[in-house]
C-alpha atoms as a PDB file:
ATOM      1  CA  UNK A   1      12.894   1.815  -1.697  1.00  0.00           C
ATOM      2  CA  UNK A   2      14.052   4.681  -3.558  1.00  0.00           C
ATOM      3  CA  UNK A   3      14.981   2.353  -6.499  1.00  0.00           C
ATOM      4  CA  UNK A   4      11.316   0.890  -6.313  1.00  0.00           C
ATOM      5  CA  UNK A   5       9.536   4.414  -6.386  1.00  0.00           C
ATOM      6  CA  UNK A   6      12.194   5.446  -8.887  1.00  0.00           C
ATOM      7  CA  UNK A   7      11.661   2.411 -11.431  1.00  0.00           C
ATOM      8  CA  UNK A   8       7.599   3.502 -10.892  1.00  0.00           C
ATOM      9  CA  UNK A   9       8.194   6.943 -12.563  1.00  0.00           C
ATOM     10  CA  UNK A  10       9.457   5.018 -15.869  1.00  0.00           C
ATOM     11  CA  UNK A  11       6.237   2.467 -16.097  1.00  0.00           C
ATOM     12  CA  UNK A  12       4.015   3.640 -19.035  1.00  0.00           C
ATOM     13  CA  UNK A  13       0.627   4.407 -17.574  1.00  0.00           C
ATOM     14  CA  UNK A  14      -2.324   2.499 -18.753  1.00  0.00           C
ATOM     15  CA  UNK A  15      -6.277   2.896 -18.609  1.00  0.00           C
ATOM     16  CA  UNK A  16      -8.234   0.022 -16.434  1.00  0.00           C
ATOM     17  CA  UNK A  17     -10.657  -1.054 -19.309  1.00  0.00           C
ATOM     18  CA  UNK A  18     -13.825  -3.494 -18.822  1.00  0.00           C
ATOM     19  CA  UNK A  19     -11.227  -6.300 -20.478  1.00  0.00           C
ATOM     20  CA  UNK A  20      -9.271  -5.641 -18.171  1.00  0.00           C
ATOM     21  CA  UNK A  21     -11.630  -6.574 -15.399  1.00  0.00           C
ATOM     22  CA  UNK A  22     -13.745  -9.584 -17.576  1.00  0.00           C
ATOM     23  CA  UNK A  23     -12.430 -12.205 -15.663  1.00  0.00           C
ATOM     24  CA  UNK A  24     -13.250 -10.835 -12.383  1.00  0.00           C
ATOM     25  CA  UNK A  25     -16.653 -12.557 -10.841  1.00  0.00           C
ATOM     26  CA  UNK A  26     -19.195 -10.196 -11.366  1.00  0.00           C
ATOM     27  CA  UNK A  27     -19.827  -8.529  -7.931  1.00  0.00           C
ATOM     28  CA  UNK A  28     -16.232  -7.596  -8.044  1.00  0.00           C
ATOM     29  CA  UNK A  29     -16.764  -5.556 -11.322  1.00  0.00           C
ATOM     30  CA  UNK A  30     -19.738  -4.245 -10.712  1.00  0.00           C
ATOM     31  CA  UNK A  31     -18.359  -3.073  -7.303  1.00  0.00           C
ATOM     32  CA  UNK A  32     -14.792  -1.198  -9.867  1.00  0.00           C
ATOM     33  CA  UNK A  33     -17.480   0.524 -12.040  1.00  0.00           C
ATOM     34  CA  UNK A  34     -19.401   1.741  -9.345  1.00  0.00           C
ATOM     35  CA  UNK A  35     -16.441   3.450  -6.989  1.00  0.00           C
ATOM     36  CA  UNK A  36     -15.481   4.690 -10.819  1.00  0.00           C
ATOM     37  CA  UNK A  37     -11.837   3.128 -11.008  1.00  0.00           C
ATOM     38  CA  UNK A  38     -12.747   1.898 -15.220  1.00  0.00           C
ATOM     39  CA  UNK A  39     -11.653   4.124 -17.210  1.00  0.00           C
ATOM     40  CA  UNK A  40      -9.172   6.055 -15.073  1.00  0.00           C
ATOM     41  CA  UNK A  41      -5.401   5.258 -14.934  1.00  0.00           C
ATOM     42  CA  UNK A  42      -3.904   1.827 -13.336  1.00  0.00           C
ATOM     43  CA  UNK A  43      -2.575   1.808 -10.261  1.00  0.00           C
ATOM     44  CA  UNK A  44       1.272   1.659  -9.750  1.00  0.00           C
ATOM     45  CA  UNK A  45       2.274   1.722  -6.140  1.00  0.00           C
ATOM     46  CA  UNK A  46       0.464   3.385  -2.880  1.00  0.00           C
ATOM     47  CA  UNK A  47       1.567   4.374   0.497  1.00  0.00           C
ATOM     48  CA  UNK A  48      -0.509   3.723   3.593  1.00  0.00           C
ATOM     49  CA  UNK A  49       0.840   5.823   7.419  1.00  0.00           C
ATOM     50  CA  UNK A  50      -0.296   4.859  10.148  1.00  0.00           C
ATOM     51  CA  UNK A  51      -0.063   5.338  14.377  1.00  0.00           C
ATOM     52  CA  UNK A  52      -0.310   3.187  16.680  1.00  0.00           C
ATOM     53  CA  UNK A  53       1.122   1.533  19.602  1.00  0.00           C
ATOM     54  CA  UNK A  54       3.494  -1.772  20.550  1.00  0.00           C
ATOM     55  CA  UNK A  55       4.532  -3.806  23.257  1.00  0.00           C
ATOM     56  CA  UNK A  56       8.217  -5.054  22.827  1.00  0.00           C
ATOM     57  CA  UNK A  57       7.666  -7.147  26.099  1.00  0.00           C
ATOM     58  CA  UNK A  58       4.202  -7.758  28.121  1.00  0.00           C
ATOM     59  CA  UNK A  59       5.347  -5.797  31.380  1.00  0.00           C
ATOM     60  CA  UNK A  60       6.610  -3.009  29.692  1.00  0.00           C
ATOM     61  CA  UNK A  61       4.215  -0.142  28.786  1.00  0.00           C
ATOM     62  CA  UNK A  62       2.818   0.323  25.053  1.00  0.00           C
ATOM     63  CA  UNK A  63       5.587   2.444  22.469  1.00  0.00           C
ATOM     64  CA  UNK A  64       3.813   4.873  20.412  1.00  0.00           C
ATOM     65  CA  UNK A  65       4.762   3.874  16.098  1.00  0.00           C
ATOM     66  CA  UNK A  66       4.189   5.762  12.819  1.00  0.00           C
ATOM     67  CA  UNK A  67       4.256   3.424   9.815  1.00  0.00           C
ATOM     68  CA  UNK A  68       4.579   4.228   6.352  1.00  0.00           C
ATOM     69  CA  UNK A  69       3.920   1.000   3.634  1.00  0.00           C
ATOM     70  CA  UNK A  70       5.142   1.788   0.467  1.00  0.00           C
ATOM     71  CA  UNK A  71       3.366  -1.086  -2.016  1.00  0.00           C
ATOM     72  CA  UNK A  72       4.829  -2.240  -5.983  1.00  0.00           C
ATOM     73  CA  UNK A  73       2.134  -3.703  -8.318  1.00  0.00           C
ATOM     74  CA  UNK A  74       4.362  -4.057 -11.230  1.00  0.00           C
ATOM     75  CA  UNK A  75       7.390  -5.724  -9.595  1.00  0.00           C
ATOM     76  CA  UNK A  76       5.362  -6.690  -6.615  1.00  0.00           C
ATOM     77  CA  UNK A  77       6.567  -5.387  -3.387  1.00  0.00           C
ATOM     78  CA  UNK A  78       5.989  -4.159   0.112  1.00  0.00           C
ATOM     79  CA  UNK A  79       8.235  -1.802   2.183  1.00  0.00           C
ATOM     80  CA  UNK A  80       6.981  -0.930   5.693  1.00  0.00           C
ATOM     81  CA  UNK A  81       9.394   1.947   7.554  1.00  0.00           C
ATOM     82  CA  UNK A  82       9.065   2.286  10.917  1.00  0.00           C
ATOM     83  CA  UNK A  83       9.720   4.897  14.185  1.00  0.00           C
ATOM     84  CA  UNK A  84       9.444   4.732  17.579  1.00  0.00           C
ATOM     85  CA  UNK A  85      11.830   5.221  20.708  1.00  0.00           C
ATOM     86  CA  UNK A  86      12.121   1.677  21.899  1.00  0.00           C
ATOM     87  CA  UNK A  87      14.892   2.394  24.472  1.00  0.00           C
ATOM     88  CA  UNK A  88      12.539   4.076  26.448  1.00  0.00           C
ATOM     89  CA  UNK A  89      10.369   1.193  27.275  1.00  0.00           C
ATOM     90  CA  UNK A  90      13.463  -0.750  28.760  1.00  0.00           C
END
C-alpha cells in the first residue's frame, strides 16, 4: 500500500474539464457540475473508515471492526485493512 500511495504523490495533477465528462449521459454531467467537481483537480486515490460489527460463526456473538479502504484510480486498486480481536469470540 505504501508503494500505491507513494506512486500517487508522483502523478501530475489534472483539471476535470467538460471534455472530460462529454461522453457521460447527460444526467450524470449535469449531476458533476452541480456538486462543483468541473473545474477542480482529478481525483487520485481516497480512503473510506469505517465501524462496524462481524460474525466469524452464527453462535458466536458480533466482533466489533474498523476498516480503512484505500482506492487507486490511475493504476486501479483497492486495499481494505482491517482490526478486530477475533480470538475473543472463540
Amino acid at each position: 500500500m505504501l508503494q500505491a500511495l507513494t506512486r500517487v504523490g508522483t502523478i501530475k495533477a489534472s483539471i476535470l474539464s467538460e471534455r472530460d465528462i462529454k461522453h457521460m449521459p447527460t444526467p450524470v454531467q449535469r449531476y458533476l457540475n452541480y456538486v462543483g467537481v468541473v473545474g477542480k483537480e482529478k481525483v487520485q486515490n481516497f480512503r473510506i473508515s469505517f465501524e462496524g460489527e462481524m460474525k466469524m460463526d452464527p453462535k458466536k456473538d458480533w466482533i466489533p471492526v474498523k476498516t480503512e479502504q484505500y482506492n487507486f484510480v490511475d493504476n486501479p486498486a483497492r486495499m481494505f485493512l482491517s482490526r478486530l480481536r477475533w480470538l475473543e469470540s472463540l
